[in-house]
Protein backbone atom coordinates (compact mmCIF):
# COMPACT_ATOMS: atom_id res chain seq x y z
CA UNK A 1 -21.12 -72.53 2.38
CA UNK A 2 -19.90 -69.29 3.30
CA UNK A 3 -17.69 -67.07 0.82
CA UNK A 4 -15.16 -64.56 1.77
CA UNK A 5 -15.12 -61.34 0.38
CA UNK A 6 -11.81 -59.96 -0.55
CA UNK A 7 -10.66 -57.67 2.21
CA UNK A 8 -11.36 -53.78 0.92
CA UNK A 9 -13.86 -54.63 -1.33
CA UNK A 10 -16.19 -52.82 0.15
CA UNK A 11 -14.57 -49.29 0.58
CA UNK A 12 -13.42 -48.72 -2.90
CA UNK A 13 -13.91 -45.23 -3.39
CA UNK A 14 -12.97 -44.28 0.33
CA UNK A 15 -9.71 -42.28 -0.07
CA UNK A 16 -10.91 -40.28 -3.22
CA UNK A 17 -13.89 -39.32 -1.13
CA UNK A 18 -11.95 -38.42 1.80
CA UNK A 19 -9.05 -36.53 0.16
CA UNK A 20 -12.37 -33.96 -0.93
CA UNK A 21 -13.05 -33.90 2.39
CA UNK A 22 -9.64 -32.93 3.73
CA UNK A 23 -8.87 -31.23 0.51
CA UNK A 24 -11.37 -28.35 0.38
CA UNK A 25 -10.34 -27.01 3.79
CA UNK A 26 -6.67 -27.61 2.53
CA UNK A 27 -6.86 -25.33 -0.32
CA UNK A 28 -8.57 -23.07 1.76
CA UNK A 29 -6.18 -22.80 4.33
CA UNK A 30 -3.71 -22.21 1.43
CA UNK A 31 -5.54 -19.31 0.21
CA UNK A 32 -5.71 -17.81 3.21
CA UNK A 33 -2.06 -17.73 3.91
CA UNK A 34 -1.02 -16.33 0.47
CA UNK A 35 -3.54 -13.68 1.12
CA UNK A 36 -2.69 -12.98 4.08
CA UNK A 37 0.96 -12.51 3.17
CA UNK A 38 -0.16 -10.15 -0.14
CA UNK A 39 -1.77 -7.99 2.77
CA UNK A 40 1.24 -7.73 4.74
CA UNK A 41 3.52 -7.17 1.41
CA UNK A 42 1.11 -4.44 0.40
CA UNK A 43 1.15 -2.52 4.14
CA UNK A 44 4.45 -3.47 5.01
CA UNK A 45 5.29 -1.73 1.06
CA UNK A 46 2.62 1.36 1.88
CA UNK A 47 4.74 1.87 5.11
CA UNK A 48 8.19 1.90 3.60
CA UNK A 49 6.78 4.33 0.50
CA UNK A 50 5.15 6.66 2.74
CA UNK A 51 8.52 6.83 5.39
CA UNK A 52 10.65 7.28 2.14
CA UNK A 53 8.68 11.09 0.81
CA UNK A 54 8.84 11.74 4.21
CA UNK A 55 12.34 11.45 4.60
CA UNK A 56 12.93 13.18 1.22
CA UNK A 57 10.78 15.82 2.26
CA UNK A 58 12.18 16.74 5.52
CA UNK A 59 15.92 16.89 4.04
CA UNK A 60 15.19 18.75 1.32
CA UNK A 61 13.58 21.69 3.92
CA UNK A 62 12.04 24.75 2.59
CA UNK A 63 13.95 27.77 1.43
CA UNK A 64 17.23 26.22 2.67
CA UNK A 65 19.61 29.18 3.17
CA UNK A 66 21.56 30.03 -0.42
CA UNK A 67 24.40 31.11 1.23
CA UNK A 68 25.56 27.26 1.54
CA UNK A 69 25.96 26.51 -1.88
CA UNK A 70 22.69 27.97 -3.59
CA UNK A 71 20.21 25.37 -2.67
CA UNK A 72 17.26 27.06 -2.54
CA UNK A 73 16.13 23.15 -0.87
CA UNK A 74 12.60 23.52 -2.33
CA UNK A 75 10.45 20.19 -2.64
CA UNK A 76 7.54 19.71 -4.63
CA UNK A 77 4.22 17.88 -4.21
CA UNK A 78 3.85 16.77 -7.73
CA UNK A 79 3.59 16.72 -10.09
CA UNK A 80 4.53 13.16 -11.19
CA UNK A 81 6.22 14.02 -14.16
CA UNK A 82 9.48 15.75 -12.49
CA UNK A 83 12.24 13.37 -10.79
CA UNK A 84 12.26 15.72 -7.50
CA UNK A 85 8.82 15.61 -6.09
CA UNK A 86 7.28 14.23 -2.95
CA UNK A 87 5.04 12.18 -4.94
CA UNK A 88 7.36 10.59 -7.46
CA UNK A 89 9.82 9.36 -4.38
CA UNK A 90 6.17 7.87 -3.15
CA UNK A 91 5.67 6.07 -6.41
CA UNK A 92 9.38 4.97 -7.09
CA UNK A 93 9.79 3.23 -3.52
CA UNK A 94 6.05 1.91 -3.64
CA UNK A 95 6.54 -1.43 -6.06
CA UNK A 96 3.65 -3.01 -6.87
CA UNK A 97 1.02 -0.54 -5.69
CA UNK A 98 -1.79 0.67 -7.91
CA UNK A 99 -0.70 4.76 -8.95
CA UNK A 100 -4.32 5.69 -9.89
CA UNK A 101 -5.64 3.91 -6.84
CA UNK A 102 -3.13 4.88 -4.11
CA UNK A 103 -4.07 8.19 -2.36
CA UNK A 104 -1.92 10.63 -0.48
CA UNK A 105 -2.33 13.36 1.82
CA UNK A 106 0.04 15.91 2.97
CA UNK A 107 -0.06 17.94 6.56
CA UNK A 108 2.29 20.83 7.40
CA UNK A 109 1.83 23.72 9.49
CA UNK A 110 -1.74 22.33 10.37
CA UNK A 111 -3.34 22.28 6.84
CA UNK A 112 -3.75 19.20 4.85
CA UNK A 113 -4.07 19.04 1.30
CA UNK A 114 -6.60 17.47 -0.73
CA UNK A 115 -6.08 13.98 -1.56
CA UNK A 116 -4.41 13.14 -4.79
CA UNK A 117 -2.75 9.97 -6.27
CA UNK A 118 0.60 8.87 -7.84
CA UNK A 119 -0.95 8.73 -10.65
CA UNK A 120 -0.39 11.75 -12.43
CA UNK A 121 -3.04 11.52 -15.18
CA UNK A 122 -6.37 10.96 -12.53
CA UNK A 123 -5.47 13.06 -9.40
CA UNK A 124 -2.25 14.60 -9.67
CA UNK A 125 -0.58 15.87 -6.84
CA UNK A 126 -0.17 20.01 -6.74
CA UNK A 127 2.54 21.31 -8.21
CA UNK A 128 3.22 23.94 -5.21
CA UNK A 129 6.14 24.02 -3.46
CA UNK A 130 5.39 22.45 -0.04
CA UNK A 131 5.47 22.82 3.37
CA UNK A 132 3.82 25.88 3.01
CA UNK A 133 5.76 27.61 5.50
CA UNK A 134 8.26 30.14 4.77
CA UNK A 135 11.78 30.70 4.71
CA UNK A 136 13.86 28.20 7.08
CA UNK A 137 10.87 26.12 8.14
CA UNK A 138 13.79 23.44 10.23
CA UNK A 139 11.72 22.13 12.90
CA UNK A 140 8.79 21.94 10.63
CA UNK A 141 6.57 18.97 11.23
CA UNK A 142 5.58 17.03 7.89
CA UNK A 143 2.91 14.31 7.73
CA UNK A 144 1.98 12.42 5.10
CA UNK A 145 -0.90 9.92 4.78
CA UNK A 146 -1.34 7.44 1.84
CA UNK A 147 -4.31 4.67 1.23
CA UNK A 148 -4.80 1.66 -0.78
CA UNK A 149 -7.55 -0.57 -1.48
CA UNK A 150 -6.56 -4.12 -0.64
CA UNK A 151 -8.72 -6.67 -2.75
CA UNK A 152 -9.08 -10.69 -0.97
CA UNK A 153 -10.04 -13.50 -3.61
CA UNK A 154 -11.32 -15.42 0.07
CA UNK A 155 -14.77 -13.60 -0.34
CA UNK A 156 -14.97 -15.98 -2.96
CA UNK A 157 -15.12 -19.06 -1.06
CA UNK A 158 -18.17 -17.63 1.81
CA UNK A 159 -21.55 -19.25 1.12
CA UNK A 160 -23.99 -17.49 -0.56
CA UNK A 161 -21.16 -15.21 -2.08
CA UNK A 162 -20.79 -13.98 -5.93
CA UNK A 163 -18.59 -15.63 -8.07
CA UNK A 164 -16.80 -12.68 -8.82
CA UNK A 165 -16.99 -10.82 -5.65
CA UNK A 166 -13.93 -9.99 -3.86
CA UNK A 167 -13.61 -8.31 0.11
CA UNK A 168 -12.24 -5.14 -0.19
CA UNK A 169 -10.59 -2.84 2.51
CA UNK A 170 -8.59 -0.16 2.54
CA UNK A 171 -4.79 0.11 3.92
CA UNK A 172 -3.98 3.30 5.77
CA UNK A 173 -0.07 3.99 6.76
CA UNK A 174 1.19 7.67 7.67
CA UNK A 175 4.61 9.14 8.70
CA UNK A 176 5.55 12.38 10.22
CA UNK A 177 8.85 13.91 11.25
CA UNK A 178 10.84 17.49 11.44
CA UNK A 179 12.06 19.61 8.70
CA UNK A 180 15.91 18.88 9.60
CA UNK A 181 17.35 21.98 6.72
């Protein structure tokens, strides 16, 4: 006599094993876009800070002339402690950035200045009054760079890889334009 099995009797199990299967590159994939998109955010964030001290920097001028109300139209580099510096327009319009990690450079007239952060406790920015032109410096050209490391939790997921180990790179943006007064 031959008995019938009940029909699925035999693959009980099947869908928990293949939702693993199809789950693992899932959650990858899911990852990967949500640090992708923190990457963006962060350059897309370095970009606007960096365009913002610039265009503080080149409006405020250097040595504007007093006859026009007084302004003397002086902008400092740092440091981070006084509302109208270069750096603290950085760290205001930067959201979300790291201050003792975030690096910035300033180029006028051909000379850079040593790096310093918007932190002003590790590397604080000069205090000088910058460009270091002198009086009526319109036309000036103003550059500054600023870097940030950027930190991906997906180095945790390659084979062989630490627990704990994250890929780490470093996001560059820079923005120049004219003293306009």
């Amino acid at each position: 006599m031959i008995t019938l099995k009940p029909s699925g009797s035999g693959r009980r199990g099947q869908a928990m094993v293949e939702f693993t299967f199809v789950g693992i590159a899932v959650m990858f994939v899911l990852i990967s876009v949500f640090e992708i998109s923190r990457g963006m955010w962060m350059y897309h964030t370095l970009a606007y800070a960096v365009k913002e001290g610039v265009r503080y920097a080149i409006v405020h001028g250097q040595n504007c002339d007093p006859t026009f109300g007084g302004n003397s139209c002086q902008v400092k580099m740092g440091p981070a402690t006084t509302a109208g510096t270069v750096a603290s327009v950085i760290r205001n319009a930067g959201v979300g950035l790291d201050p003792k990690a975030t690096m910035l450079t300033f180029t006028a007239a051909g000379s850079a200045s040593a790096p310093c952060s918007l932190d002003a406790t590790t590397t604080p920015c000069p205090a000088n009054v910058w460009p270091p032109a002198g009086r009526y410096g319109v036309g000036q050209t103003i550059r500054i760079d600023i870097t940030t490391p950027f930190r991906s939790a997906i180095a945790m997921f390659w084979p062989g890889a630490n627990p704990t180990s994250f890929a780490a790179g470093v996001f560059g943006a820079s923005s120049s334009d004219n003293i306009q007064y």
